[in-house]
C-alpha atoms as a PDB file:
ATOM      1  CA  UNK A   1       0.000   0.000   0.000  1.00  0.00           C
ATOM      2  CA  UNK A   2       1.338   3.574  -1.166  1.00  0.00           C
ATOM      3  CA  UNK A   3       1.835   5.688   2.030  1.00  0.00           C
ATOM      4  CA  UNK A   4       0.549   9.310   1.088  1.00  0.00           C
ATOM      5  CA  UNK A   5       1.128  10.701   4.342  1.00  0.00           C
ATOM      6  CA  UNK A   6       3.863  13.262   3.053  1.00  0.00           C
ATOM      7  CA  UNK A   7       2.802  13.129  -0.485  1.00  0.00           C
ATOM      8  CA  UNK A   8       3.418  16.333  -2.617  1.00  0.00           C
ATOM      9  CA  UNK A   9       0.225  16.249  -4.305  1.00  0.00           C
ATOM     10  CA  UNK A  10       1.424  18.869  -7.207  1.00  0.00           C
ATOM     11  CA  UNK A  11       4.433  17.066  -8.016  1.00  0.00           C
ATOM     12  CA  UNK A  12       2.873  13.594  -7.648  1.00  0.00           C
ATOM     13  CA  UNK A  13      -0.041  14.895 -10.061  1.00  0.00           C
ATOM     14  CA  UNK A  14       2.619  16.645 -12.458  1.00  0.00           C
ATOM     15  CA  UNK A  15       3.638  12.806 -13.077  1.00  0.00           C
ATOM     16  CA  UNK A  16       0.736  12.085 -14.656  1.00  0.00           C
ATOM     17  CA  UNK A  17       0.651  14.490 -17.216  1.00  0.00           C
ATOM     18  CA  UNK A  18       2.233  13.719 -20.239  1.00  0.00           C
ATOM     19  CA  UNK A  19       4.042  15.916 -21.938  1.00  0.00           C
ATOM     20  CA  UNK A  20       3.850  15.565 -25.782  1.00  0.00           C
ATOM     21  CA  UNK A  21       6.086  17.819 -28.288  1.00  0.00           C
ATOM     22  CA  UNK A  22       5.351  19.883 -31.229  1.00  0.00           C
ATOM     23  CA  UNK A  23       1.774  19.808 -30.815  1.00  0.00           C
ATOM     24  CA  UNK A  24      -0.392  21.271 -32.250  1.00  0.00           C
ATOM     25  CA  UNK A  25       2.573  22.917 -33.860  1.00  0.00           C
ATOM     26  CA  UNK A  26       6.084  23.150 -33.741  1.00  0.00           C
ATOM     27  CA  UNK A  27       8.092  24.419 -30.681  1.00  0.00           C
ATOM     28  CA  UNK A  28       5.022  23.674 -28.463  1.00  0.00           C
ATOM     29  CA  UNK A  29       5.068  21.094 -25.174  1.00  0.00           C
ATOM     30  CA  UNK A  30       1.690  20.162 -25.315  1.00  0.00           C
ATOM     31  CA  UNK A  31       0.882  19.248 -21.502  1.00  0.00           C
ATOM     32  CA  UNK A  32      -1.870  16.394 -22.151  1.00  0.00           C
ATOM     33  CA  UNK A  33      -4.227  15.835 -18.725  1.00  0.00           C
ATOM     34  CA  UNK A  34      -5.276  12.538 -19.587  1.00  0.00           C
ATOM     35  CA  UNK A  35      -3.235  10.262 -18.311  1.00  0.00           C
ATOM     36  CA  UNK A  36      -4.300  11.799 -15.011  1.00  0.00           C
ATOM     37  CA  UNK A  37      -7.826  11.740 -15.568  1.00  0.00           C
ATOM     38  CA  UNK A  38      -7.811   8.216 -16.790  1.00  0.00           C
ATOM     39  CA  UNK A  39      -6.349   7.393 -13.554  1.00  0.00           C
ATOM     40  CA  UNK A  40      -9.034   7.240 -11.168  1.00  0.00           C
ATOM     41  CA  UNK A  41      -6.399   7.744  -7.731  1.00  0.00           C
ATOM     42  CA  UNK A  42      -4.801  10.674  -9.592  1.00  0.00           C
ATOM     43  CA  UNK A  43      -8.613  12.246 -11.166  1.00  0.00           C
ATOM     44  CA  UNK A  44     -10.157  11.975  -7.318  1.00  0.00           C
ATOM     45  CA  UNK A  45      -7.242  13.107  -5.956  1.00  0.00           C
ATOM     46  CA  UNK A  46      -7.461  16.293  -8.222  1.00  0.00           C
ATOM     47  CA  UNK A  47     -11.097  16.853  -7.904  1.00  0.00           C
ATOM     48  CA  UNK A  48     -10.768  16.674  -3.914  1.00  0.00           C
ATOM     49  CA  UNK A  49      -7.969  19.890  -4.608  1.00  0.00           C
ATOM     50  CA  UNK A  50     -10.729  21.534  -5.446  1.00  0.00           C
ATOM     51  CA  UNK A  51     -13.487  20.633  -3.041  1.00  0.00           C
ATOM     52  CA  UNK A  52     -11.428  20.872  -0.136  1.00  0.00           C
ATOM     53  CA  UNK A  53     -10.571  24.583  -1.775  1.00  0.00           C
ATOM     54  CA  UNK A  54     -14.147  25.981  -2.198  1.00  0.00           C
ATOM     55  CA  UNK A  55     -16.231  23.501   0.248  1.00  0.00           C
ATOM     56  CA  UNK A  56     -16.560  26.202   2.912  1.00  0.00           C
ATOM     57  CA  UNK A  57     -17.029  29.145   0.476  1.00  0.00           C
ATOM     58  CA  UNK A  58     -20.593  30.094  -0.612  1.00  0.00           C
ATOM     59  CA  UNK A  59     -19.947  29.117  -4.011  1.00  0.00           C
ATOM     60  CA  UNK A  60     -23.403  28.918  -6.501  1.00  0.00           C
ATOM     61  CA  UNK A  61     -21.756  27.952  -9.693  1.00  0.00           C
ATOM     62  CA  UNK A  62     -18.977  26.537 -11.479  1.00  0.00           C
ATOM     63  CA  UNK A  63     -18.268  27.877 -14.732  1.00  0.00           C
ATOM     64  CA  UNK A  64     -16.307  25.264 -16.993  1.00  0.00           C
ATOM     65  CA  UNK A  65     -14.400  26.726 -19.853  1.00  0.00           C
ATOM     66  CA  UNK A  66     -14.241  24.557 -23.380  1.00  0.00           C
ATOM     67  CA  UNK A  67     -13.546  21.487 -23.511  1.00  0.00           C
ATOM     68  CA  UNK A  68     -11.312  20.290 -20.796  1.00  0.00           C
ATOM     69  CA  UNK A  69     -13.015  22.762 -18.435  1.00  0.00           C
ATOM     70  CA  UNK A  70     -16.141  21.066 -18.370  1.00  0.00           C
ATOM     71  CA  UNK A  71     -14.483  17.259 -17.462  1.00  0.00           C
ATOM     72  CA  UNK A  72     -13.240  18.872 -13.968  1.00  0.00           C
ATOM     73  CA  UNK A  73     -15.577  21.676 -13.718  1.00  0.00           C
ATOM     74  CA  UNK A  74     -19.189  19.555 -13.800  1.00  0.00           C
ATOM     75  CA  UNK A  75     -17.165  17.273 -11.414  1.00  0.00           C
ATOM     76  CA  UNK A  76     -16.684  20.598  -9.057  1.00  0.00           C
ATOM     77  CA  UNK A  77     -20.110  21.550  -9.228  1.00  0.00           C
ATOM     78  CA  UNK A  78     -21.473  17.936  -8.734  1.00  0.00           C
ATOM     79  CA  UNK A  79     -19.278  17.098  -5.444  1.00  0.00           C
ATOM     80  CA  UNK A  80     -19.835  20.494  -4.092  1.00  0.00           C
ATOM     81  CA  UNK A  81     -23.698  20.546  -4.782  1.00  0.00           C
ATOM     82  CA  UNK A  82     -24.487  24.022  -7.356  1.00  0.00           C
ATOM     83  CA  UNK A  83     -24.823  24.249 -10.475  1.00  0.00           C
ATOM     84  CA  UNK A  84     -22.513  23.997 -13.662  1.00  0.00           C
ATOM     85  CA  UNK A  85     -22.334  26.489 -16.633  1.00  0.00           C
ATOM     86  CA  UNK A  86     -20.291  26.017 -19.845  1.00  0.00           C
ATOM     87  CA  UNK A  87     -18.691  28.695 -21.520  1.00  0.00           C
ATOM     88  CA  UNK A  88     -18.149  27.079 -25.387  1.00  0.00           C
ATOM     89  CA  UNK A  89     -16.810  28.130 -28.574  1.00  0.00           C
ATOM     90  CA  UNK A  90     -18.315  30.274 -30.531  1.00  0.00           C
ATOM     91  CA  UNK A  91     -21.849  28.671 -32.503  1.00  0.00           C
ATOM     92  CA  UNK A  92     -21.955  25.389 -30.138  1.00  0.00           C
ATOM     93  CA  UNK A  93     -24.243  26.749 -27.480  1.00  0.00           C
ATOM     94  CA  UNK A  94     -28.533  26.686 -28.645  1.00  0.00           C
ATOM     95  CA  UNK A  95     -29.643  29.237 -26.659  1.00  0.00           C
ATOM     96  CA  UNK A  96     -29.475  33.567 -26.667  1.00  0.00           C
ATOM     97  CA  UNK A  97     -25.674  34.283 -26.228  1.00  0.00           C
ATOM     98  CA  UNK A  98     -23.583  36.661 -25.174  1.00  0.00           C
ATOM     99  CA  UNK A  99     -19.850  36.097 -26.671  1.00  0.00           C
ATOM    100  CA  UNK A 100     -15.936  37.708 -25.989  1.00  0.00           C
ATOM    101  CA  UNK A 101     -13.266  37.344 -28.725  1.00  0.00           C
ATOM    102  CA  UNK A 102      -9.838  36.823 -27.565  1.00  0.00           C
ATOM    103  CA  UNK A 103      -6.051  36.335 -28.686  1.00  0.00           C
ATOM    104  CA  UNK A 104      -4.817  32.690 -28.866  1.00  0.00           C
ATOM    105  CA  UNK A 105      -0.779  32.353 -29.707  1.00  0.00           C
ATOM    106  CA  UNK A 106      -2.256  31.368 -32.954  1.00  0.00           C
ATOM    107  CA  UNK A 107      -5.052  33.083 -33.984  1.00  0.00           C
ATOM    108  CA  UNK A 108      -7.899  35.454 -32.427  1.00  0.00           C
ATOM    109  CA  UNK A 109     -10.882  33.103 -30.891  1.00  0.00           C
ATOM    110  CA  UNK A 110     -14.418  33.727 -29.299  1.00  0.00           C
ATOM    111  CA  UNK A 111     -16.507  32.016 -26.715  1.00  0.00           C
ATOM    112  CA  UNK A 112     -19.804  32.765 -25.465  1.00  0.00           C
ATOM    113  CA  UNK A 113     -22.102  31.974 -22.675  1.00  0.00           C
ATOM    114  CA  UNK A 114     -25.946  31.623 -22.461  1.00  0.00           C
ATOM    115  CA  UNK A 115     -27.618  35.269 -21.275  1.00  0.00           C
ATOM    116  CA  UNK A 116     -29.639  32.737 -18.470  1.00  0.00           C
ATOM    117  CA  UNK A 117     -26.500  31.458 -17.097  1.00  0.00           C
ATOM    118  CA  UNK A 118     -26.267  33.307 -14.055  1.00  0.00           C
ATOM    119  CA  UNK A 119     -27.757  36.259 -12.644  1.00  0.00           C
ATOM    120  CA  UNK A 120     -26.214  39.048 -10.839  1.00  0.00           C
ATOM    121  CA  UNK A 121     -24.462  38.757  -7.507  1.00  0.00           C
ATOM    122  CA  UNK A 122     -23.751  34.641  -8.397  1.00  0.00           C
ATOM    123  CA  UNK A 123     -20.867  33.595  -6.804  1.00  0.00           C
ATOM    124  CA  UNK A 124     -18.641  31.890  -9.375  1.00  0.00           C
ATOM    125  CA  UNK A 125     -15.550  29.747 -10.232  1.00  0.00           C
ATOM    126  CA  UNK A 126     -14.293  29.899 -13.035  1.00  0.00           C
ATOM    127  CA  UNK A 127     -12.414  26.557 -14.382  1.00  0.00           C
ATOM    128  CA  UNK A 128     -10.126  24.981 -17.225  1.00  0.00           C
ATOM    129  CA  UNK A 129      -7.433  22.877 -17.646  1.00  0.00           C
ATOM    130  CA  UNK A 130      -4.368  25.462 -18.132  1.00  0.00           C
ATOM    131  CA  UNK A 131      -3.575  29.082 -18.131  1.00  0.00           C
ATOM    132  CA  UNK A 132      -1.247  29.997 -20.371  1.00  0.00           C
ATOM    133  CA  UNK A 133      -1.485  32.967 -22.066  1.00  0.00           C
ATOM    134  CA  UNK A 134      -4.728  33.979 -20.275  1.00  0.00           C
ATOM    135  CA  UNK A 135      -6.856  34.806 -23.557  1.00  0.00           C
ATOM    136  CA  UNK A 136      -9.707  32.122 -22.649  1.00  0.00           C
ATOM    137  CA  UNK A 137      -9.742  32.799 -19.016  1.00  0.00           C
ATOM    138  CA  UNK A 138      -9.832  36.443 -19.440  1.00  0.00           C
ATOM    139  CA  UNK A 139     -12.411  35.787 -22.142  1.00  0.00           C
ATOM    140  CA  UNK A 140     -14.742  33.532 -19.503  1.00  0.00           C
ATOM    141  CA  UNK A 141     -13.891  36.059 -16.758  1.00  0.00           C
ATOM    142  CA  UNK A 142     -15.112  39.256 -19.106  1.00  0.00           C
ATOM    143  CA  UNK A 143     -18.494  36.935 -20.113  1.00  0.00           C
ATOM    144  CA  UNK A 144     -19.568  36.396 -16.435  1.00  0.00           C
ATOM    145  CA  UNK A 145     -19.050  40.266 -15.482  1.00  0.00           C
ATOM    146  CA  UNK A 146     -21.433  41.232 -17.862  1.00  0.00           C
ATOM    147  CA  UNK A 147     -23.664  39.034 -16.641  1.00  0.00           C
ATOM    148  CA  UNK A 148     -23.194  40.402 -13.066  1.00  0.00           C
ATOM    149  CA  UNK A 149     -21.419  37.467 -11.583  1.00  0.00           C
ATOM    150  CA  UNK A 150     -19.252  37.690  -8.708  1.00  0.00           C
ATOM    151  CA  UNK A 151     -16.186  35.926  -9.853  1.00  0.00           C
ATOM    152  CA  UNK A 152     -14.466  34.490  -6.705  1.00  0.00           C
ATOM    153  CA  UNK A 153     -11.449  32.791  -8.144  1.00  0.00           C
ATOM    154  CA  UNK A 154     -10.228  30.822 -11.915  1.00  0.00           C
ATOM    155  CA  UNK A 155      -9.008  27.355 -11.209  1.00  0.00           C
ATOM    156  CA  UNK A 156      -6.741  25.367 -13.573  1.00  0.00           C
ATOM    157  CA  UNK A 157      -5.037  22.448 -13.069  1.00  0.00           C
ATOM    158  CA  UNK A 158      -1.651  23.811 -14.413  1.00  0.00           C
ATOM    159  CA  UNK A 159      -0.210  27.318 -15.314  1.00  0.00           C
ATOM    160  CA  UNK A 160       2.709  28.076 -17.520  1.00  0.00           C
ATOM    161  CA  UNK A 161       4.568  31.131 -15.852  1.00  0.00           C
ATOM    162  CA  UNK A 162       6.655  31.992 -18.721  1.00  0.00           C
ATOM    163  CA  UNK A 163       3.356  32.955 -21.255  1.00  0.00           C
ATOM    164  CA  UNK A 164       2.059  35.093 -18.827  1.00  0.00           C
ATOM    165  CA  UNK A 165      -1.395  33.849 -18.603  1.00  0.00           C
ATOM    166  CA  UNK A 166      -1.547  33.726 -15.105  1.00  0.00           C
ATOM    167  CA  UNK A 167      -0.113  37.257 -14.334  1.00  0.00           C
ATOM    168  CA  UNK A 168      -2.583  39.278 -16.702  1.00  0.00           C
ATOM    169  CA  UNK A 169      -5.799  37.378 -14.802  1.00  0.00           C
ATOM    170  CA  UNK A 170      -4.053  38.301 -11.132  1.00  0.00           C
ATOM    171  CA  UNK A 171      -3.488  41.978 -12.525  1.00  0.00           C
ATOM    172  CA  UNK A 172      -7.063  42.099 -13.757  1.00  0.00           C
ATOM    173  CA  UNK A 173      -8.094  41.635  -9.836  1.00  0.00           C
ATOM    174  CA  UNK A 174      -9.084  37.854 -10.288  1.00  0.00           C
ATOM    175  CA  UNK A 175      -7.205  35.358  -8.317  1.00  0.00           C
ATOM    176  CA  UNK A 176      -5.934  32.479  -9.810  1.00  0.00           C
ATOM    177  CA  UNK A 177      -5.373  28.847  -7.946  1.00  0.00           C
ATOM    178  CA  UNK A 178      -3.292  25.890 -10.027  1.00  0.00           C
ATOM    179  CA  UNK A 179      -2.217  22.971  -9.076  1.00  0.00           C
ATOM    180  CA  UNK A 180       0.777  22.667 -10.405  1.00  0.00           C
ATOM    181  CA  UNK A 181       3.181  24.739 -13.199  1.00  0.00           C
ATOM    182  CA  UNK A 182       6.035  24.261 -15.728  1.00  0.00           C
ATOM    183  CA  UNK A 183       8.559  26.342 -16.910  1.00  0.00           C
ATOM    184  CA  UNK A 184       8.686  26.773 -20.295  1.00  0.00           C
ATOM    185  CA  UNK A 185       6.113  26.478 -23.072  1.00  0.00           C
END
């Protein structure tokens, strides 16, 4: 039996996520979270992160950015009992919209979030898999304010320092919470 007593839960979760080059172009590390979430020791182990994080805050939502947003943050919302809402790509959601474009590395994006899908003063996480520049999180963040949502914190299982991502959210006023990090791309 593995004695976690003194675990390092970052670093021992950093081991599960594979790290896979040139992808989706040249010069990138791809950091590829599912290893970890195929893992059901390593997936828990994440998810409880979080709960034991926000379990004594009055939370009301979590908001899941696309894709790999939604995997933890429906998981979030489900083990801390409120509700879930996606923010998706631009054209995937059926409903009245509201949408942000952003910069990417490569390229300009947009995602958008249902006008119903929270109302003023809801307390709010904000989730995805990886901050790097910041783009999509700033993008999610900018989408909830108009909707009048209190944004308590964005969650991601990993940042990478170097982009920047992480240091434009904290300088907009929104905290940020990861996991774990790597240096480099």
């Amino acid at each position: 039996m593995e004695n976690l007593s003194n675990l390092d839960y970052s670093s021992y979760l950093k081991g599960w996520i594979r790290t896979v080059p040139n992808w989706p172009s040249q010069g990138v590390m791809f950091r590829d979270i599912t290893p970890l979430l195929q893992n059901p020791k390593t997936f828990r182990m994440l998810i409880d992160i979080y709960v034991h994080r926000y379990m004594l805050e009055k939370v009301d939502l979590i908001a899941g950015l696309d894709a790999r947003g939604f995997i933890i943050g429906s998981v979030l919302a489900y083990e801390l009992n409120v509700g879930f809402v996606p923010i998706r790509k631009k054209g995937k959601l059926p409903f009245t919209t509201v949408a942000e474009e952003y910069e990417l590395e490569y390229g300009n994006a947009t995602v958008e979030i249902h006008t119903d899908a929270c109302k003023a003063g809801d307390r709010v996480i904000l989730i995805d898999d990886l901050v790097a520049t910041g783009g999509t999180m700033m993008a999610g963040y900018k989408l909830l304010k108009k909707l009048g949502a209190d944004v308590l914190e964005a969650a991601a299982i990993i940042e990478l320092p170097e982009l920047g991502g992480g240091k434009l959210v904290r300088d907009s006023g929104l905290d940020v919470f990861t996991v774990c990090s790597y240096d480099g791309h």
